[in-house]
C-alpha atoms as a PDB file:
ATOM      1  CA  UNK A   1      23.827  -1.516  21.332  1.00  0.00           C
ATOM      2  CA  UNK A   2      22.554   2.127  21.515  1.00  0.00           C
ATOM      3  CA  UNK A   3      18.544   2.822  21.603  1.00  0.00           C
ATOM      4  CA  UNK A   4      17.309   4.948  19.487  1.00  0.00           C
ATOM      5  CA  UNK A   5      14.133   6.963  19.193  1.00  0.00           C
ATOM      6  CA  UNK A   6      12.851   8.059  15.941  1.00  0.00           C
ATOM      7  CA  UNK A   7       9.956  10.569  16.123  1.00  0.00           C
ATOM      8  CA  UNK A   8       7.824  11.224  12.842  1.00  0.00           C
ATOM      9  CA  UNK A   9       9.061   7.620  11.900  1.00  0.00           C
ATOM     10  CA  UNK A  10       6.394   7.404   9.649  1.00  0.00           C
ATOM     11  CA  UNK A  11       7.233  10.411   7.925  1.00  0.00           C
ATOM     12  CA  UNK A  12       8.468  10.557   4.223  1.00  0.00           C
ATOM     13  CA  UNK A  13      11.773  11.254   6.052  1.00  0.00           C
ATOM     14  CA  UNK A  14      11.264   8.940   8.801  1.00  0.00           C
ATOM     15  CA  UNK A  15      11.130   5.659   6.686  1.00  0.00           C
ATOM     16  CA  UNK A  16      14.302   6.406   5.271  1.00  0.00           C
ATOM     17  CA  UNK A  17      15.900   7.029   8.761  1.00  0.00           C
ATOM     18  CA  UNK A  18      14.668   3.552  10.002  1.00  0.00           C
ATOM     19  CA  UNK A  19      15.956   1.796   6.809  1.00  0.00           C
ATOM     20  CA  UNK A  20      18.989   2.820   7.692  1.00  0.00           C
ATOM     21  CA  UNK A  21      19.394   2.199  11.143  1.00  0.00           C
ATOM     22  CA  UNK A  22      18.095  -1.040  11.068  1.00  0.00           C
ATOM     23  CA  UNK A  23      21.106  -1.987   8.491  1.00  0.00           C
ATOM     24  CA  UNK A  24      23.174  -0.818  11.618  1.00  0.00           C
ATOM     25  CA  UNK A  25      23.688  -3.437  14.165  1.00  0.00           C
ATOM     26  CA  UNK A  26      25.045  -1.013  16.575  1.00  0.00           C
ATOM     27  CA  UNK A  27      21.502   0.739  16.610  1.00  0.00           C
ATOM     28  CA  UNK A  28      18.185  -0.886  18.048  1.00  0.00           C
ATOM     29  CA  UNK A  29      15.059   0.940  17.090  1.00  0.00           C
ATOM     30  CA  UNK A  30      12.458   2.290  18.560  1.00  0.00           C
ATOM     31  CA  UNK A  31       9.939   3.985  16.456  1.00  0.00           C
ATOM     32  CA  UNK A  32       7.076   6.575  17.272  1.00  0.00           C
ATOM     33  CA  UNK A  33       3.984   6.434  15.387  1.00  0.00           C
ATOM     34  CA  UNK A  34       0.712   7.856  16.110  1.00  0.00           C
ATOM     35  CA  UNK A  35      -1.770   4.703  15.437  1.00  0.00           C
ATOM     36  CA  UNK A  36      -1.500   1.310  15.457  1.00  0.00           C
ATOM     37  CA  UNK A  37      -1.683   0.777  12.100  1.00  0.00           C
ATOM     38  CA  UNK A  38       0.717   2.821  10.959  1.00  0.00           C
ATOM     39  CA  UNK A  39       3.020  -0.582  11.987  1.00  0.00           C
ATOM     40  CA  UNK A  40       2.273  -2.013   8.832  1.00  0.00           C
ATOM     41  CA  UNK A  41       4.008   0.898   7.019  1.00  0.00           C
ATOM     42  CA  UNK A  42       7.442  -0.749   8.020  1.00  0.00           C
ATOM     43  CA  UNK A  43       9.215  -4.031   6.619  1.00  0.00           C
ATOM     44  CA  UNK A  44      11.983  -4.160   9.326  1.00  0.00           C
ATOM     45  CA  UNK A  45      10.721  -6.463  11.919  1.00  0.00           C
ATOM     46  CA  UNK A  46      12.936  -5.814  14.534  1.00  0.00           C
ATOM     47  CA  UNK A  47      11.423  -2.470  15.682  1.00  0.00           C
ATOM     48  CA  UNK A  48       9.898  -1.717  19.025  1.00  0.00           C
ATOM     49  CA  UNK A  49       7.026   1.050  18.386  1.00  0.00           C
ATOM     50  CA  UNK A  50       5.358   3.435  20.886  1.00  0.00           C
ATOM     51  CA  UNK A  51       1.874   4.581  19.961  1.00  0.00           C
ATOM     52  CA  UNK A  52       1.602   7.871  20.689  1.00  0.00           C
ATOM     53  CA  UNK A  53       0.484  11.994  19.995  1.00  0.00           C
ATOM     54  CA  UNK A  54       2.991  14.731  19.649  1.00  0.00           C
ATOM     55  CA  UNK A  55       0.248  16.884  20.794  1.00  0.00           C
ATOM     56  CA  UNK A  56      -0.093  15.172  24.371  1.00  0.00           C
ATOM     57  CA  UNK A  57       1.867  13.392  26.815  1.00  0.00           C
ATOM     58  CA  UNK A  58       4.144  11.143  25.223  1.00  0.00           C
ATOM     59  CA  UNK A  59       7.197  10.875  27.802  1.00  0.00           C
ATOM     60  CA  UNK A  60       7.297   7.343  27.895  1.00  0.00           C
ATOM     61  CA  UNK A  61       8.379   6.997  24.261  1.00  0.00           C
ATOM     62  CA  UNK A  62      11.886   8.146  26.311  1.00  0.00           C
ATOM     63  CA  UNK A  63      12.270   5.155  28.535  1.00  0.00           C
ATOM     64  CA  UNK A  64      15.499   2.781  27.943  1.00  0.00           C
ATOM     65  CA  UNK A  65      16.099   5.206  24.942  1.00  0.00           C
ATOM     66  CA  UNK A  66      19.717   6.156  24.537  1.00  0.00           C
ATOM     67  CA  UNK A  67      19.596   8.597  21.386  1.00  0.00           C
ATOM     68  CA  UNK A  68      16.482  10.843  19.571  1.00  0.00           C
ATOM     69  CA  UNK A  69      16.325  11.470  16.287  1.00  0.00           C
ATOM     70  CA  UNK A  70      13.168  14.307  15.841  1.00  0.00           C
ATOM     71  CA  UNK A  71      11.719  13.718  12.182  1.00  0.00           C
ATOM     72  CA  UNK A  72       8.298  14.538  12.957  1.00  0.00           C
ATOM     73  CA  UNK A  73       6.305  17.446  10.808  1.00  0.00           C
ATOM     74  CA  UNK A  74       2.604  18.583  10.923  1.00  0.00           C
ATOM     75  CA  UNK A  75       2.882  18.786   6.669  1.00  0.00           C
ATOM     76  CA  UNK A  76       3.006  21.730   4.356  1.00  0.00           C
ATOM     77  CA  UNK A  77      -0.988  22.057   4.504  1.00  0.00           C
ATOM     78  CA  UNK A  78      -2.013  22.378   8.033  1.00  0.00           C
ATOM     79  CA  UNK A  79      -2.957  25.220   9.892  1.00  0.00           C
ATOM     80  CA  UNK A  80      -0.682  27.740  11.786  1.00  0.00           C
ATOM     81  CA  UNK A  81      -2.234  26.316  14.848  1.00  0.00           C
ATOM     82  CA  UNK A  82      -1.174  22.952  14.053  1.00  0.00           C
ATOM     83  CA  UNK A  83       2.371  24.049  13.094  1.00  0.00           C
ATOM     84  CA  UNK A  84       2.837  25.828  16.322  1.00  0.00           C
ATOM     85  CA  UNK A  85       1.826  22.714  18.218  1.00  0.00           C
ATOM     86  CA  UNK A  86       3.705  19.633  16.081  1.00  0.00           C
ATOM     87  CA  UNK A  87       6.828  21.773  14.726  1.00  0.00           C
ATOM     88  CA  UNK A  88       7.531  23.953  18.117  1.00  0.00           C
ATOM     89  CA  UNK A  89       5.502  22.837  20.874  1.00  0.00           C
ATOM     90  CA  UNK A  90       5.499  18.720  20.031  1.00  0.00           C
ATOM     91  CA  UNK A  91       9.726  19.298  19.684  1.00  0.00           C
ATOM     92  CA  UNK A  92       9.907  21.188  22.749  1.00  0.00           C
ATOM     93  CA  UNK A  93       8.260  18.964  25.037  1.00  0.00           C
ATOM     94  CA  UNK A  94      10.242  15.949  23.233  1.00  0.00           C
ATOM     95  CA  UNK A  95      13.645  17.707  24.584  1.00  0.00           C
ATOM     96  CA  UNK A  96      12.132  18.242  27.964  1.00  0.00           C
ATOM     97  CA  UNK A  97      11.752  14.687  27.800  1.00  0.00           C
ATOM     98  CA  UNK A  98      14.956  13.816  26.376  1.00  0.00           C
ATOM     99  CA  UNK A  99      16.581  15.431  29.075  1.00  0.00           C
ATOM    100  CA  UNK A 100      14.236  14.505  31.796  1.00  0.00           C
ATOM    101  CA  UNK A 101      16.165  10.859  30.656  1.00  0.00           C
ATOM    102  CA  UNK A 102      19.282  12.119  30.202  1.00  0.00           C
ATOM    103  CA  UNK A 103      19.626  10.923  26.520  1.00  0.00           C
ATOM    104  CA  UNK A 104      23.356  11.324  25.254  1.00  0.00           C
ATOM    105  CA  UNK A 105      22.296  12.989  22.020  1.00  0.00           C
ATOM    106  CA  UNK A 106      19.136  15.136  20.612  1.00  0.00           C
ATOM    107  CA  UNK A 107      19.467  14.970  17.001  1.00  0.00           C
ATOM    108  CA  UNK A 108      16.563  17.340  14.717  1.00  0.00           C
ATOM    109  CA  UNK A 109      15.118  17.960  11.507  1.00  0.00           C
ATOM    110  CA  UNK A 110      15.030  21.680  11.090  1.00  0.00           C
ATOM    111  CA  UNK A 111      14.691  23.612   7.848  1.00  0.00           C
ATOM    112  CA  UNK A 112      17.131  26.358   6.439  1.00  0.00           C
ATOM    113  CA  UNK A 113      15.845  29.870   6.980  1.00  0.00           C
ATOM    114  CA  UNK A 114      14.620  29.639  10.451  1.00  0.00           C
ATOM    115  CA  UNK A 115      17.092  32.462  10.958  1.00  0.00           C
ATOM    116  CA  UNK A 116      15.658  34.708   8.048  1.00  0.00           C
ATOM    117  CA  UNK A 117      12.002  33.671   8.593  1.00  0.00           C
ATOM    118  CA  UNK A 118      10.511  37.110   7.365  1.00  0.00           C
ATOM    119  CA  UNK A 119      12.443  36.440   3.868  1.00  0.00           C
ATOM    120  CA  UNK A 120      10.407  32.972   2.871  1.00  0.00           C
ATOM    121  CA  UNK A 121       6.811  34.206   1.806  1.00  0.00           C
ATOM    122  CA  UNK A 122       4.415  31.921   2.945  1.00  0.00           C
ATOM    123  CA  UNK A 123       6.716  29.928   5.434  1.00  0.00           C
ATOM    124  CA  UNK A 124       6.419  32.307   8.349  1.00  0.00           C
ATOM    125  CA  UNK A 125       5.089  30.441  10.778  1.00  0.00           C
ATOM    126  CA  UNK A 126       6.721  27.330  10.122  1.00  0.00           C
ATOM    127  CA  UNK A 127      10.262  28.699  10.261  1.00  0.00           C
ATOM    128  CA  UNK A 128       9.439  30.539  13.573  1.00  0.00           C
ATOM    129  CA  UNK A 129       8.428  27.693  14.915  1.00  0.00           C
ATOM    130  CA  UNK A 130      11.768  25.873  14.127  1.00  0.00           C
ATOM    131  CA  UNK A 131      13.759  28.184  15.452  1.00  0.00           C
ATOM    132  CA  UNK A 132      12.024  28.498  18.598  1.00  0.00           C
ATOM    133  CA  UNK A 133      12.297  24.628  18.887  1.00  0.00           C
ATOM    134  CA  UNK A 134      16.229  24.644  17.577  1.00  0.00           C
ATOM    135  CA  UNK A 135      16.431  27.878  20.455  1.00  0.00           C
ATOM    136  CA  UNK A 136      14.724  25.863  22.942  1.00  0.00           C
ATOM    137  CA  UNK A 137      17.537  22.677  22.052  1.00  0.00           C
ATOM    138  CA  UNK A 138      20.299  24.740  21.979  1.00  0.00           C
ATOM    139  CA  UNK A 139      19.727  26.069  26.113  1.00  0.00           C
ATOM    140  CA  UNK A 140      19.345  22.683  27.272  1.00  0.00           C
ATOM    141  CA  UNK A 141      21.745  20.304  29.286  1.00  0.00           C
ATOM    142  CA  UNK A 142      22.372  17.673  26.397  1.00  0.00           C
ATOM    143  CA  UNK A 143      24.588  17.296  23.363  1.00  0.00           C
ATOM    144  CA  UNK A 144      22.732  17.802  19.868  1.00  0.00           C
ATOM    145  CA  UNK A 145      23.046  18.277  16.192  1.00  0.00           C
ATOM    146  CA  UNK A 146      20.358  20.377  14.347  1.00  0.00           C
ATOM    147  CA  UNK A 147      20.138  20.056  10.770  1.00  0.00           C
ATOM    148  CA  UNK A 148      18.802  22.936   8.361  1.00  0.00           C
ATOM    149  CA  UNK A 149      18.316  21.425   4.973  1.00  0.00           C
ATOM    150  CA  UNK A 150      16.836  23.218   1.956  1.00  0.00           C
ATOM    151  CA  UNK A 151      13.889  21.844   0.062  1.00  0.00           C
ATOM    152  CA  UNK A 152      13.186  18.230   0.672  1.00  0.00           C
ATOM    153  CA  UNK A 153      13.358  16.169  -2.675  1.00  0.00           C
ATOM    154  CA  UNK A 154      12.482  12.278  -3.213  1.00  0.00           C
ATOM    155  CA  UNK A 155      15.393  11.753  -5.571  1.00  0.00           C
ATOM    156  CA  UNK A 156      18.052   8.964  -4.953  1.00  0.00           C
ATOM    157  CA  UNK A 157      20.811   9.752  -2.368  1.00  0.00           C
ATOM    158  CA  UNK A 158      23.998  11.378  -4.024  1.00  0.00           C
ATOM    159  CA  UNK A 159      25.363  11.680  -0.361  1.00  0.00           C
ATOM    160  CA  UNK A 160      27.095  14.648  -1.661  1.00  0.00           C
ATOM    161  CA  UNK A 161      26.055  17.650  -0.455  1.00  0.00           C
ATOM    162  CA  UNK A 162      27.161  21.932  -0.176  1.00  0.00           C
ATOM    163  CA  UNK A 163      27.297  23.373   3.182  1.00  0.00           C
ATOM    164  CA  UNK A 164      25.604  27.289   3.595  1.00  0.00           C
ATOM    165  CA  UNK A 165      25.242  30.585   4.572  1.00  0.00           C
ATOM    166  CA  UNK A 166      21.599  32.243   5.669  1.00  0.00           C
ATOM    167  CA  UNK A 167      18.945  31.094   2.710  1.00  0.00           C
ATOM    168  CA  UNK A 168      19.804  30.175  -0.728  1.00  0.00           C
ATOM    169  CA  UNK A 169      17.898  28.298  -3.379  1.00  0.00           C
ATOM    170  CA  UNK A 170      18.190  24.495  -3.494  1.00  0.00           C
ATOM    171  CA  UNK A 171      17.343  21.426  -2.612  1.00  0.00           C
ATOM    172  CA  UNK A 172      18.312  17.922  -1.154  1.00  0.00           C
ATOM    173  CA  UNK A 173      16.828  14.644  -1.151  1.00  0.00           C
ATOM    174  CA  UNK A 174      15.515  13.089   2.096  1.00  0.00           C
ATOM    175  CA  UNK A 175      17.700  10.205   1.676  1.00  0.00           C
ATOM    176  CA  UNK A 176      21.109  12.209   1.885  1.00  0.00           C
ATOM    177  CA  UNK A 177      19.043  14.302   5.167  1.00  0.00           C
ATOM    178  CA  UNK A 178      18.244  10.921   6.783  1.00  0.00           C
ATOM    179  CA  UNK A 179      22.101   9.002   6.312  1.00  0.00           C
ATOM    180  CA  UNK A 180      23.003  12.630   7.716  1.00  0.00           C
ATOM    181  CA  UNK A 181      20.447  12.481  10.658  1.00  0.00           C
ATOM    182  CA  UNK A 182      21.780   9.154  11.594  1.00  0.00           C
ATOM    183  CA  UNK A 183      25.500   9.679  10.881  1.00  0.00           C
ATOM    184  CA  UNK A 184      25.034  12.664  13.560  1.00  0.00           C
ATOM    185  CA  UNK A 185      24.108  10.348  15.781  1.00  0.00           C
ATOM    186  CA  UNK A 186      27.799   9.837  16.916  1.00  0.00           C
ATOM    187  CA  UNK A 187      29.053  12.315  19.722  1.00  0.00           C
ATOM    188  CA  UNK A 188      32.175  13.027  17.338  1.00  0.00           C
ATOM    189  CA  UNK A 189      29.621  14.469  14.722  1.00  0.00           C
ATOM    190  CA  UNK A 190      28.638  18.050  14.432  1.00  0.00           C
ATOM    191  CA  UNK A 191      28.406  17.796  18.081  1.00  0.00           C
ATOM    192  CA  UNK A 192      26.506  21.101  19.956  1.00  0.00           C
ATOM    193  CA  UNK A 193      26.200  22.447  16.207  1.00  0.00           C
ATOM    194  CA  UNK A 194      23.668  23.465  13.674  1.00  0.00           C
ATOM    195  CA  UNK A 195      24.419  23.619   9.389  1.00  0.00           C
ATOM    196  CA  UNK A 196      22.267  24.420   6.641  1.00  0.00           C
ATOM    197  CA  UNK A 197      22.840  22.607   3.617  1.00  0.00           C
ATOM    198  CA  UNK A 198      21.367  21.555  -0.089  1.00  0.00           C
ATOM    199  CA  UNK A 199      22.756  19.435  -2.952  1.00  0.00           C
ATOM    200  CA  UNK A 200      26.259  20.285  -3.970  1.00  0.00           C
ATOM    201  CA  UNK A 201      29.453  18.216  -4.591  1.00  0.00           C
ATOM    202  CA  UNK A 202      31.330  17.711  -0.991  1.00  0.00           C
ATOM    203  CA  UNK A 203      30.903  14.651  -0.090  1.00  0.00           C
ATOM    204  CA  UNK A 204      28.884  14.359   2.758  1.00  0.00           C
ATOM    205  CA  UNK A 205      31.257  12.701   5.106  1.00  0.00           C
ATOM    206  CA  UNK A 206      33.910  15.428   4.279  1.00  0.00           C
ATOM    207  CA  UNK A 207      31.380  18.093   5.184  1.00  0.00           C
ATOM    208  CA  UNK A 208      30.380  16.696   8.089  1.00  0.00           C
ATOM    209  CA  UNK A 209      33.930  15.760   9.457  1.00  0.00           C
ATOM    210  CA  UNK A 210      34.884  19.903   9.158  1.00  0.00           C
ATOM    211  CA  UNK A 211      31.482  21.222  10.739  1.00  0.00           C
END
C-alpha cells in the first residue's frame, strides 16, 4: 500500500481526489488541511490528516509519504502577494520537501497558459507563478506529472477529455482533473511530462496512455 499526500485536500478539487483514492485499496491517505476543523469536511474515515500552512514550515506532512498529489490554490480572489506565496512559493517548498524524502512521484495541479501568461488578461500573476512552480518541478531529482487543465467546471465527470496546444478556450470538470491527478499517480503514466487539456471526446485513458 502506497502513501499518499494530498495537498489543498480541502479544495473543491481536493475532495474529489480523496473520494477517489479512498475507493482505491492500493492507496492510503494522508490529507493536508490547514485547521482542525476542516476534518469534518471529509466522510472517509480512514484518512490520516496533517494540520498545517502552505505559507510556513510544513515538511513533516512528507514523512512515511510515498506519493504527492499538489491540489492546493490561494482562490481566484486573493491578492498577488498571496498567489506568489500559495501557487509558487507554497509548491516550491512542497517539492523541496518531496525530494528531501525521496517521494517516487510529484504529481501537480497547474493551469493551461502558464506558457502564454501575457495572453490571459487578468491571470498574470497566477500563471507566472505556475510556471515558475512547474519550472522549479521539472529541474528536480524526482519523477512527476504536471497537469495544465483549462477552466475548472463542477459538472459530472465525462472522463473524456481533448489533449492541446498553447491556450485555447474550454473547460473541464474537476472530477475528470482529479481521476486524472490520481491515475498519474502510476510511474507508467505521463511520467516526467506535462499536457494541457479541456473537455473533448478521447477518452481519458486513451489520452493518457499516448502522452
Amino acid at each position: 500500500m502506497e502513501k499518499i499526500l494530498v495537498i489543498g485536500a480541502n479544495g473543491a478539487t481536493g475532495k474529489h481526489i480523496v473520494k477517489i483514492l479512498s475507493n482505491i485499496d492500493r492507496y492510503h491517505i494522508k490529507a493536508l488541511i490547514r485547521s482542525e476543523e476542516q476534518k469534518e469536511n471529509f466522510d472517509c474515515k480512514a484518512i490520516e490528516f496533517y494540520v498545517g500552512d502552505l505559507e510556513k514550515d510544513f515538511n513533516k506532512a512528507f514523512e512515511e509519504v510515498d506519493k504527492v498529489i499538489f491540489a492546493a490554490g490561494s482562490g481566484g480572489s486573493t491578492s498577488d502577494k498571496k498567489t506568489i506565496a500559495v501557487d509558487q512559493n507554497g509548491a516550491k517548498k512542497a517539492i523541496d520537501y518531496a525530494v528531501e524524502y525521496q517521494l517516487k512521484k510529484f504529481v501537480m495541479l497547474s493551469s493551461m497558459g502558464t506558457e502564454h501568461s501575457d495572453k490571459v488578461k487578468g491571470l498574470e500573476v497566477y500563471l507566472k507563478a505556475k510556471k515558475e512552480a512547474d519550472d522549479y518541478l521539472k529541474n528536480q531529482r524526482i519523477d512527476y506529472s504536471i497537469l495544465q487543465p483549462g477552466t475548472l467546471t463542477k459538472y459530472e465527470a465525462k472522463h473524456k477529455i481533448k489533449k492541446i496546444k498553447g491556450v485555447a478556450n474550454g473547460s473541464v470538470s474537476r472530477e475528470d482533473v482529479a481521476y486524472i491527478l490520481v491515475k498519474c499517480l502510476n510511474q507508467k503514466i505521463c511520467n516526467n511530462k506535462s499536457f494541457s487539456f479541456i473537455n473533448g471526446t478521447e477518452p481519458v485513458d486513451e489520452v493518457l496512455s499516448e502522452i
